[in-house]
Protein backbone atom coordinates (compact mmCIF):
# COMPACT_ATOMS: atom_id res chain seq x y z
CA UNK A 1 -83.25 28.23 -81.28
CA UNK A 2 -79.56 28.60 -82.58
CA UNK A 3 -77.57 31.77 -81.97
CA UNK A 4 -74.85 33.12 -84.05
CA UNK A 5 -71.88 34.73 -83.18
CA UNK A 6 -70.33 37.06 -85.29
CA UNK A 7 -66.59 36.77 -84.21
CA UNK A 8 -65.88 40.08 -86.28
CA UNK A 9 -68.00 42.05 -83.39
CA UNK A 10 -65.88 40.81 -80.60
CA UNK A 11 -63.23 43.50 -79.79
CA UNK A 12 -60.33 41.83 -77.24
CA UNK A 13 -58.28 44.46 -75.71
CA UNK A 14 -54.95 43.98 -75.62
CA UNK A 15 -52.64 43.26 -72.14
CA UNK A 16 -50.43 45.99 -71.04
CA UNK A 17 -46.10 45.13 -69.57
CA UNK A 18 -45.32 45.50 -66.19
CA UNK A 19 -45.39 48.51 -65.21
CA UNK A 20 -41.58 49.88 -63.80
CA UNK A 21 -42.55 50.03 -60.27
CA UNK A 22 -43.77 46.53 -60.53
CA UNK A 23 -40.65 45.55 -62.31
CA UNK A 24 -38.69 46.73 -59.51
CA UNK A 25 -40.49 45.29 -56.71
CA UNK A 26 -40.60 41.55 -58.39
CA UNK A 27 -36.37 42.06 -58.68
CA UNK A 28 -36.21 43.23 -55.04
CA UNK A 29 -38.48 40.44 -53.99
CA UNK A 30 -36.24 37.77 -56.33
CA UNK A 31 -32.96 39.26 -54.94
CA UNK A 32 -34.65 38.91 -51.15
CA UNK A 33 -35.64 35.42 -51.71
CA UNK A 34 -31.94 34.35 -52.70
CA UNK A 35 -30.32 36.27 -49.93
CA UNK A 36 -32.74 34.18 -47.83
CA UNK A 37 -31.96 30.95 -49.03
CA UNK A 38 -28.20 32.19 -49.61
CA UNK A 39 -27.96 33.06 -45.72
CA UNK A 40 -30.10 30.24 -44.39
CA UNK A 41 -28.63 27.13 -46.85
CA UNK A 42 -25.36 27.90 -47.51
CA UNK A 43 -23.13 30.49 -45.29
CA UNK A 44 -25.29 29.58 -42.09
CA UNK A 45 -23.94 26.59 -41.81
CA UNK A 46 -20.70 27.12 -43.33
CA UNK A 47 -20.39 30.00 -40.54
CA UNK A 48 -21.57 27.43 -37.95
CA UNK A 49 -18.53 25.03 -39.46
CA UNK A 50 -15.95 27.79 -39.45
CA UNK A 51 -17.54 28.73 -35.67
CA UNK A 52 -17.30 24.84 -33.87
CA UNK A 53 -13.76 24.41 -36.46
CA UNK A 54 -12.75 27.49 -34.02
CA UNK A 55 -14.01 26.26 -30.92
CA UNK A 56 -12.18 22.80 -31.73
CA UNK A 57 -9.11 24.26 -32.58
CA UNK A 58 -8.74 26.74 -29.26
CA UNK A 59 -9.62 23.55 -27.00
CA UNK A 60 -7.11 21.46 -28.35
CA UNK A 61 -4.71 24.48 -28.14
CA UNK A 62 -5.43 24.31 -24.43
CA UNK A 63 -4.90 20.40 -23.90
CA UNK A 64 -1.41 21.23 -26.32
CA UNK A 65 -0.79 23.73 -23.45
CA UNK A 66 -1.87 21.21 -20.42
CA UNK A 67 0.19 18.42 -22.14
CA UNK A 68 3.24 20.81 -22.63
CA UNK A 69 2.92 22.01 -18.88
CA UNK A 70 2.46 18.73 -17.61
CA UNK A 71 5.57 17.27 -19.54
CA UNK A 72 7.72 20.26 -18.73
CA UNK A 73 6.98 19.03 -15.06
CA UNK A 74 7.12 15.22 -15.42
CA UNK A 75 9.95 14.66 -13.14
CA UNK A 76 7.46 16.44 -10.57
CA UNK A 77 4.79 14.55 -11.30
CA UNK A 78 6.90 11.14 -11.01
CA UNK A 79 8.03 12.16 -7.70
CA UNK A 80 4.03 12.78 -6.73
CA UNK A 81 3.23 9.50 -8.17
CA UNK A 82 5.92 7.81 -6.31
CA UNK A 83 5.06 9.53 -3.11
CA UNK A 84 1.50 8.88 -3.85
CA UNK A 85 2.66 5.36 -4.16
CA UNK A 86 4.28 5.31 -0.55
CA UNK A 87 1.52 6.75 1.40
CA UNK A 88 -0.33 4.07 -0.26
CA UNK A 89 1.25 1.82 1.02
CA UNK A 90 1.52 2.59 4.47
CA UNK A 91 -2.09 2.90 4.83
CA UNK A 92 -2.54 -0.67 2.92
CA UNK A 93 0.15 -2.05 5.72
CA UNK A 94 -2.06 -0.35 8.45
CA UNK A 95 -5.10 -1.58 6.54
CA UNK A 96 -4.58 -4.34 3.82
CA UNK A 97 -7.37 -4.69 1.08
CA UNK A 98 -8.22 -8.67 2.03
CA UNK A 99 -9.59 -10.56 5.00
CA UNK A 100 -7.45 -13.73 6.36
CA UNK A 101 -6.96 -15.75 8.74
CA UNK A 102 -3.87 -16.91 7.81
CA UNK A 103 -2.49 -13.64 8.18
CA UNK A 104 -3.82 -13.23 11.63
CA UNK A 105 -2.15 -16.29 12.95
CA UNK A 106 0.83 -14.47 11.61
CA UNK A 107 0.30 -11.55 13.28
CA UNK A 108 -0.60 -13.50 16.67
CA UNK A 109 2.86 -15.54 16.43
CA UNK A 110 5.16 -12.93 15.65
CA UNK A 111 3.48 -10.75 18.70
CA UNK A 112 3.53 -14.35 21.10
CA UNK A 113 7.29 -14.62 19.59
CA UNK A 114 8.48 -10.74 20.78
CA UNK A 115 6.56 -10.61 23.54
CA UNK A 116 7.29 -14.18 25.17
CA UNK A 117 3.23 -14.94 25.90
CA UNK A 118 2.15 -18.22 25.13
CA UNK A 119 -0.62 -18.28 23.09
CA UNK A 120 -2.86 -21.72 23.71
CA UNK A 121 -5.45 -21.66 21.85
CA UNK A 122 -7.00 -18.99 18.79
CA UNK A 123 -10.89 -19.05 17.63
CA UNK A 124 -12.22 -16.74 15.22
CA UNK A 125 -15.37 -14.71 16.06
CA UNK A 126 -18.06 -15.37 13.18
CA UNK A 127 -15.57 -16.64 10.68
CA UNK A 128 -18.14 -17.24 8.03
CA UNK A 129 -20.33 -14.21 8.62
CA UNK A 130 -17.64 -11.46 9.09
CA UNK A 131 -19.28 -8.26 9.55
CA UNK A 132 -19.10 -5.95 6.69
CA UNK A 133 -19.33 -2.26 7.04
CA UNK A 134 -20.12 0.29 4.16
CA UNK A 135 -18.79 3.51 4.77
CA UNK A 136 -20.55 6.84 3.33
CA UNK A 137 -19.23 7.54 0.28
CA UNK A 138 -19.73 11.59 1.24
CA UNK A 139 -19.25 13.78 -2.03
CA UNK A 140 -19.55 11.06 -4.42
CA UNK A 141 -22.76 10.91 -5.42
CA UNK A 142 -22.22 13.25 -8.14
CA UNK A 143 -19.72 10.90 -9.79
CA UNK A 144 -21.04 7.95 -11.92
CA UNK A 145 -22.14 4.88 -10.76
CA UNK A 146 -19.56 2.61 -11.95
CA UNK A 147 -16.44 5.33 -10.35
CA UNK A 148 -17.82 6.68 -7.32
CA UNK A 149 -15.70 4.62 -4.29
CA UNK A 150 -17.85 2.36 -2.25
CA UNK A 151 -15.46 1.90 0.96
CA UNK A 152 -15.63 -1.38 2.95
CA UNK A 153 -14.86 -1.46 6.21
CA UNK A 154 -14.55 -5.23 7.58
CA UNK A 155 -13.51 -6.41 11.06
CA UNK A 156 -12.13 -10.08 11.88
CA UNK A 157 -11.78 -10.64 15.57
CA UNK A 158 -9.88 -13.51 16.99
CA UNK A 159 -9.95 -14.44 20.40
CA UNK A 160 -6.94 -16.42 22.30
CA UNK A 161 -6.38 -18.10 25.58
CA UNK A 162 -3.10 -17.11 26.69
CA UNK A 163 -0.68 -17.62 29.64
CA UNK A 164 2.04 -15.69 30.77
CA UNK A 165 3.18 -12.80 32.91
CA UNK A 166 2.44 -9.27 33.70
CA UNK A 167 5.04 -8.28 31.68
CA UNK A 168 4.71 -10.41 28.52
CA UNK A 169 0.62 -9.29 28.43
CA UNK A 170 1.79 -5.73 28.62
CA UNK A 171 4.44 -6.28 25.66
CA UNK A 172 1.85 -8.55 23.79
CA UNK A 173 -0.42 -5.43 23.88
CA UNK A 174 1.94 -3.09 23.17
CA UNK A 175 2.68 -4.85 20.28
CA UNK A 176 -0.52 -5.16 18.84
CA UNK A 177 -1.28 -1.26 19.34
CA UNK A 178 2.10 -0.09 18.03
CA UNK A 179 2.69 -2.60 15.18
CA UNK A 180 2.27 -1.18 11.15
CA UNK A 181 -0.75 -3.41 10.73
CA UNK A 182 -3.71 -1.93 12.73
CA UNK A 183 -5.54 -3.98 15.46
CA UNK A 184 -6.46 -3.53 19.09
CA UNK A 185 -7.98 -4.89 22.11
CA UNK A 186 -11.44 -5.66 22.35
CA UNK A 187 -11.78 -7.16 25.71
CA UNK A 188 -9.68 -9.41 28.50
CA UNK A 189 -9.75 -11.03 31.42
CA UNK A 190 -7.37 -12.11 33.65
CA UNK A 191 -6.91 -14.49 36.59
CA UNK A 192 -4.07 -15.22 38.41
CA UNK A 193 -2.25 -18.28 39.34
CA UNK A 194 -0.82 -19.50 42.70
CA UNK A 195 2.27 -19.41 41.17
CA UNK A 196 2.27 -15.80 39.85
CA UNK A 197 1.88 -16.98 36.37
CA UNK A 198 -1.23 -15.26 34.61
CA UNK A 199 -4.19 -17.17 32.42
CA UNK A 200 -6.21 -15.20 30.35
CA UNK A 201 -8.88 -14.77 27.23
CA UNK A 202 -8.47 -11.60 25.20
CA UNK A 203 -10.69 -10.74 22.36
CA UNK A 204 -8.37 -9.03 19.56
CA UNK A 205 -9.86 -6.74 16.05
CA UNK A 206 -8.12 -7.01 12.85
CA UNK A 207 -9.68 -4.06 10.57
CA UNK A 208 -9.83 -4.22 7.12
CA UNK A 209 -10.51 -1.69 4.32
CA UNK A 210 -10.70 -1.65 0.05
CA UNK A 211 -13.05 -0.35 -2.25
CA UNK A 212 -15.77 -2.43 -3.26
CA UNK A 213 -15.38 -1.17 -6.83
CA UNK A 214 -11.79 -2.44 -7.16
CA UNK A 215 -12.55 -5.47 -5.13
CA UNK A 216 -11.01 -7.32 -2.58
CA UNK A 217 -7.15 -8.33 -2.68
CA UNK A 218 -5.85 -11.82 -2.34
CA UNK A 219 -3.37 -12.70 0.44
CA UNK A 220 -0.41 -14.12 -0.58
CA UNK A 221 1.46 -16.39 1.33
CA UNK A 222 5.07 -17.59 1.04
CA UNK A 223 5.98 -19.73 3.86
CA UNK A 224 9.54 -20.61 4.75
CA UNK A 225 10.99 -23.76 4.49
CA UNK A 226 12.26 -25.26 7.65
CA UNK A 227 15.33 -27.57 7.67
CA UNK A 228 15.23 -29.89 10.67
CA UNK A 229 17.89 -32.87 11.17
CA UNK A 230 19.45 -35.80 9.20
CA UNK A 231 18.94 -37.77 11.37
CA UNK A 232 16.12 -37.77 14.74
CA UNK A 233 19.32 -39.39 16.75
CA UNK A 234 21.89 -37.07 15.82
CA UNK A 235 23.80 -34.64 18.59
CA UNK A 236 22.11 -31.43 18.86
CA UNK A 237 24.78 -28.32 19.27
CA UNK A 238 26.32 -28.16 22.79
CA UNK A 239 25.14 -31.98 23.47
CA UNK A 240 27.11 -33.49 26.58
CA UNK A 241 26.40 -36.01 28.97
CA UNK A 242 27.04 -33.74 31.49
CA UNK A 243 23.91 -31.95 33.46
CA UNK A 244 25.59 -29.06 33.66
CA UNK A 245 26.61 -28.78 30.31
CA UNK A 246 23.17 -29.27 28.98
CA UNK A 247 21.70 -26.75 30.75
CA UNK A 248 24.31 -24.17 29.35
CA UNK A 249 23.58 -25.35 25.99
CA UNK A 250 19.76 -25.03 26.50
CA UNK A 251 20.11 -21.66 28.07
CA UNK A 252 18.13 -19.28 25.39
CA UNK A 253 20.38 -17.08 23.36
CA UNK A 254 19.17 -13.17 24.13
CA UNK A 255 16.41 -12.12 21.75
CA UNK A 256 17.53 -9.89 18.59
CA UNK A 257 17.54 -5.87 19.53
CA UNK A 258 16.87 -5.29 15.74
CA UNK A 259 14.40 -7.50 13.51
CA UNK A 260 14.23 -6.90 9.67
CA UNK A 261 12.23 -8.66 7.53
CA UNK A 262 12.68 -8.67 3.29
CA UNK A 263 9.52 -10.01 1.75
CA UNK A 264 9.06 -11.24 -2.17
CA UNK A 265 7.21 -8.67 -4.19
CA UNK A 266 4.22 -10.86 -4.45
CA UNK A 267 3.39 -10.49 -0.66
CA UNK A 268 0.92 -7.83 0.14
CA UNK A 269 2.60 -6.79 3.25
CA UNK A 270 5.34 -4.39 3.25
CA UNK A 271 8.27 -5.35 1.18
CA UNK A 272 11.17 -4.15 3.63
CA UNK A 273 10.31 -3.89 7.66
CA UNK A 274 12.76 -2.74 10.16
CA UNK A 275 12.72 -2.26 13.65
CA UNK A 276 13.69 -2.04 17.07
CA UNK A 277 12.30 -4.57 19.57
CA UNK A 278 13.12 -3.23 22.75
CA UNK A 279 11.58 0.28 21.77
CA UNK A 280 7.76 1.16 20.56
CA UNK A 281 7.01 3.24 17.41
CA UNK A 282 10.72 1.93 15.89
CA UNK A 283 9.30 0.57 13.04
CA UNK A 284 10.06 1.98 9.50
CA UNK A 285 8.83 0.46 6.03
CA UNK A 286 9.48 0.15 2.44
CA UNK A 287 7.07 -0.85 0.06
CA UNK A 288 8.93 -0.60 -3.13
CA UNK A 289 9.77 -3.58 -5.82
CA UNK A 290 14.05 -2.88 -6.06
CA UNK A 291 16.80 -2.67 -3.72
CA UNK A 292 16.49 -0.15 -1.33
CA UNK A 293 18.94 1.98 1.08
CA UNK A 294 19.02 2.60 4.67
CA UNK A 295 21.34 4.06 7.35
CA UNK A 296 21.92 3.06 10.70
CA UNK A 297 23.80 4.35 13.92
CA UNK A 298 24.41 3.08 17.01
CA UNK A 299 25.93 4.43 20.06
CA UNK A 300 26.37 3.56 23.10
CA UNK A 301 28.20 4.29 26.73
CA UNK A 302 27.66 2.30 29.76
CA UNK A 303 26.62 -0.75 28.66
CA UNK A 304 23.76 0.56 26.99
CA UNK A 305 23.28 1.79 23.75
CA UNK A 306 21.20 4.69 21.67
CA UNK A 307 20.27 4.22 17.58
CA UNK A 308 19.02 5.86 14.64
CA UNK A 309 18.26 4.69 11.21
CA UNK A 310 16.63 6.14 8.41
CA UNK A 311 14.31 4.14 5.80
CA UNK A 312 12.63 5.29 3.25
CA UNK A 313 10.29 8.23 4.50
CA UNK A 314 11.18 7.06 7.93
CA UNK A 315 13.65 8.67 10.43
CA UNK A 316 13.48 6.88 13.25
CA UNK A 317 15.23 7.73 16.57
CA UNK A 318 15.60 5.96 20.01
CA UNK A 319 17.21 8.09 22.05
CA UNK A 320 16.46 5.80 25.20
CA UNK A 321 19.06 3.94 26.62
CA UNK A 322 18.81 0.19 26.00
CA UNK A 323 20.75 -2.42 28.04
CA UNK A 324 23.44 -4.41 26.04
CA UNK A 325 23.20 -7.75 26.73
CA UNK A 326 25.85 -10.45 26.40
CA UNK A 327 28.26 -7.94 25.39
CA UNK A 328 26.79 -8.00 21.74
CA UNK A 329 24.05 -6.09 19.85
CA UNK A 330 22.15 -8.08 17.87
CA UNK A 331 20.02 -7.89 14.44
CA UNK A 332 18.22 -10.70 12.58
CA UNK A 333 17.55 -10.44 8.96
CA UNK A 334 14.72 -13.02 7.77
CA UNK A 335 14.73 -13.07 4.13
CA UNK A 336 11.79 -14.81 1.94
CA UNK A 337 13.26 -16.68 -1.82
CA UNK A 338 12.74 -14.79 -4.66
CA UNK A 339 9.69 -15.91 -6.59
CA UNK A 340 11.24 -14.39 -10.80
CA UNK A 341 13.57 -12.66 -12.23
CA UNK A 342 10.70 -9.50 -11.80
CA UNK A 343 11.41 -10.06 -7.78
CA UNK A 344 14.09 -6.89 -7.07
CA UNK A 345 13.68 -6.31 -3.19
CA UNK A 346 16.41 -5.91 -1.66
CA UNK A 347 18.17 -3.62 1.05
CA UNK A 348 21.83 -2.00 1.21
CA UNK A 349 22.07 -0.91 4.54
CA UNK A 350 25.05 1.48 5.85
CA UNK A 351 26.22 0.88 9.63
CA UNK A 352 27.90 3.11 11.73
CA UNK A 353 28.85 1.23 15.24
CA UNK A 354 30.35 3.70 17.85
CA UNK A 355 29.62 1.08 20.34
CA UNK A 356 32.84 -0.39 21.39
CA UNK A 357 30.81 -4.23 21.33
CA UNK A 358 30.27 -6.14 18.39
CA UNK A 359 27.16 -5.77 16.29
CA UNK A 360 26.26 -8.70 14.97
CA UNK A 361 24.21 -9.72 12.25
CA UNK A 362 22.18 -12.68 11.59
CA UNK A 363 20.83 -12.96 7.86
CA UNK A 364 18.08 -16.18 7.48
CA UNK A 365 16.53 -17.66 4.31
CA UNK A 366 18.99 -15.46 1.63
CA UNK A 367 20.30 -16.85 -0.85
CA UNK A 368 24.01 -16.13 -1.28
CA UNK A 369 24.27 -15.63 -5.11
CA UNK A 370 21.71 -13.42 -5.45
CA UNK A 371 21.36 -12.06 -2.01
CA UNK A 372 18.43 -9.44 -1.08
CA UNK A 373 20.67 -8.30 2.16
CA UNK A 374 23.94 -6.69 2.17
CA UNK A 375 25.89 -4.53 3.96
CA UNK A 376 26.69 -0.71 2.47
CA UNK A 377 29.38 1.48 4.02
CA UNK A 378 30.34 0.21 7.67
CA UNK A 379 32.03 2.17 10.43
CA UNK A 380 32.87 0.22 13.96
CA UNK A 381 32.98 -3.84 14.77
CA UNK A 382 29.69 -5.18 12.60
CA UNK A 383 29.67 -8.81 11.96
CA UNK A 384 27.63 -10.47 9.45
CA UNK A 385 26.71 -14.37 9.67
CA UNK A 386 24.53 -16.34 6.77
CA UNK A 387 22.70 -18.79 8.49
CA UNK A 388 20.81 -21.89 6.72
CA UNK A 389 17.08 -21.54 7.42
């Protein structure tokens, strides 16, 4: 069955406009959906720009500032460093960053050499296992790994068979206790011979501290060269055939009253050392790569004399009499070569002598064209003689 549709009885109604109200509320709701992406896409982040460019700008204004402060007081700050620098060095002479043995045979001479004790034998106390000692780090664990200080404390002991007497143990220890590089007495024993004489062990510590995160320093050595005869058969000085006159020449010359030693820059100890040997806590350092100044005064009534001399950050004064032997006061000056052209120690040192006796100086090992020793401003009898070796 078909069915017909007359199209001429269909009646479409027609669609009606938007009405005002609506009109209105589509524009408000166009105009709200470009302020949104307006504010969220485009000055959003161009305020966040403007906001961090603003930031930016006022920190760098402040490291401007630090930088300007900082420069305005750079001749401050150099005089920190430097001073910095010094202390540094002191504590590295009490302390040095490296472990040798070389440099406590040194040590053990030069004491066995002031002191007059005769050292006959030195063994080292667990040579190859030295025992190592990590000290708290405290407040560093905060810091990073790879900054925060990891302080090593090591100590080398050496112990020596010695002979001698009362008094060359007690300067031997004194010595060791009041010398710039740290050490002390561990144990001793003593026995006494028929003769007075004394035989004895002592056990001896030679501390050590650096930071395992800057490592261990080496130790660097410059031994002297030591010129010895032409000829095995030659005359010593003050040869005679005469008994008498060979035991005047043998007769030992009185020790130095004054030892200073100038060191090449490459040696870790203390570049320029001065002191008094006849008086404990004289010494005075200087740890700087150039020539250096230092003042000294002596006087003296009595046959004895009094001295002061300043060094560096050091003012030392000995204000005890001490006996003037041979008519003379004495200094030796033992001078290591210069290693380059970068080596600059060297001392000027200014002498007043209100003694009355001749001071005398003794200068070792300098060399005379470009010497690391000389004499400054001088007041009173000083003598200065170069020896060879």
């Amino acid at each position: 069955m078909k069915m017909k549709v007359n199209l001429s009885n269909l009646r479409l109604k027609p669609q009606r406009g938007l009405t005002t109200r609506e009109f209105i509320m589509l524009a408000l709701l166009v105009v709200a959906l470009e302020g949104y992406f307006l504010v969220n896409y485009i000055l959003a982040p161009a305020y966040d720009d403007y906001a961090s460019a603003v930031r930016e700008l006022q920190e760098r204004q402040q490291a401007l500032d630090d930088i300007k402060r900082d420069y305005a007081r750079r001749n401050e700050i150099e005089a920190e460093i430097k001073d910095a620098e010094g202390k540094l060095a002191v504590i590295q002479a009490q302390l040095p960053p490296y472990v040798s043995q070389e440099e406590a045979v040194f040590s053990l001479k030069d004491y066995s050499d002031r002191s007059g004790l005769s050292i006959k034998s030195i063994s080292f106390v667990n040579a190859g296992e030295l025992p190592l000692s990590v000290v708290p780090a405290g407040g560093t664990e905060d810091k990073a790994p790879f900054t925060a200080p990891v302080p090593v404390l090591v100590e080398q002991q050496v112990t020596i068979n010695f002979m001698g007497d009362y008094r060359q143990v007690y300067d031997f220890l004194s010595n060791v206790e009041t010398n710039s590089r740290k050490g002390s007495l561990k144990s001793i024993t003593l026995q006494k011979n028929d003769d007075g004489t004394l035989n004895g062990v002592m056990t001896l510590s030679f501390p050590s501290y650096w930071d395992e995160y800057e490592g261990r320093k080496p130790f660097v050595m410059t031994p002297e060269s030591e010129s010895g005869k032409a000829s095995l058969f030659d005359e010593y000085t003050g040869y005679s055939t005469s008994g008498q006159a060979r035991s005047e020449a043998l007769k030992p010359a009185p020790r130095p009253d004054f030892y200073i030693t100038l060191n090449s820059y490459l040696n870790n100890s203390a570049k320029v050392f001065m002191m008094n040997y006849y008086n404990a806590g004289s010494e005075a350092i200087e740890d700087r790569n150039e020539t250096v100044t230092a003042q000294m005064t002596l006087n003296g009534a009595d046959g004895k004399y009094t001295f002061s001399y300043k060094l560096g950050a050091y003012d030392i004064v000995g204000d005890t009499p001490t006996e003037i032997k041979d008519g003379k006061i004495r200094m030796e000056v033992l001078v290591q070569p210069r290693r380059s052209d970068e080596d600059r120690v060297g001392l000027v040192l200014d002498i007043t002598n209100n003694t009355g006796v001749p001071f005398e100086i003794t200068v070792k090992g300098d060399d005379p064209s470009n010497p690391r020793f000389m004499t400054g401003r001088t007041v009173g009898n000083v003598m200065v003689i170069q020896a060879n070796g």
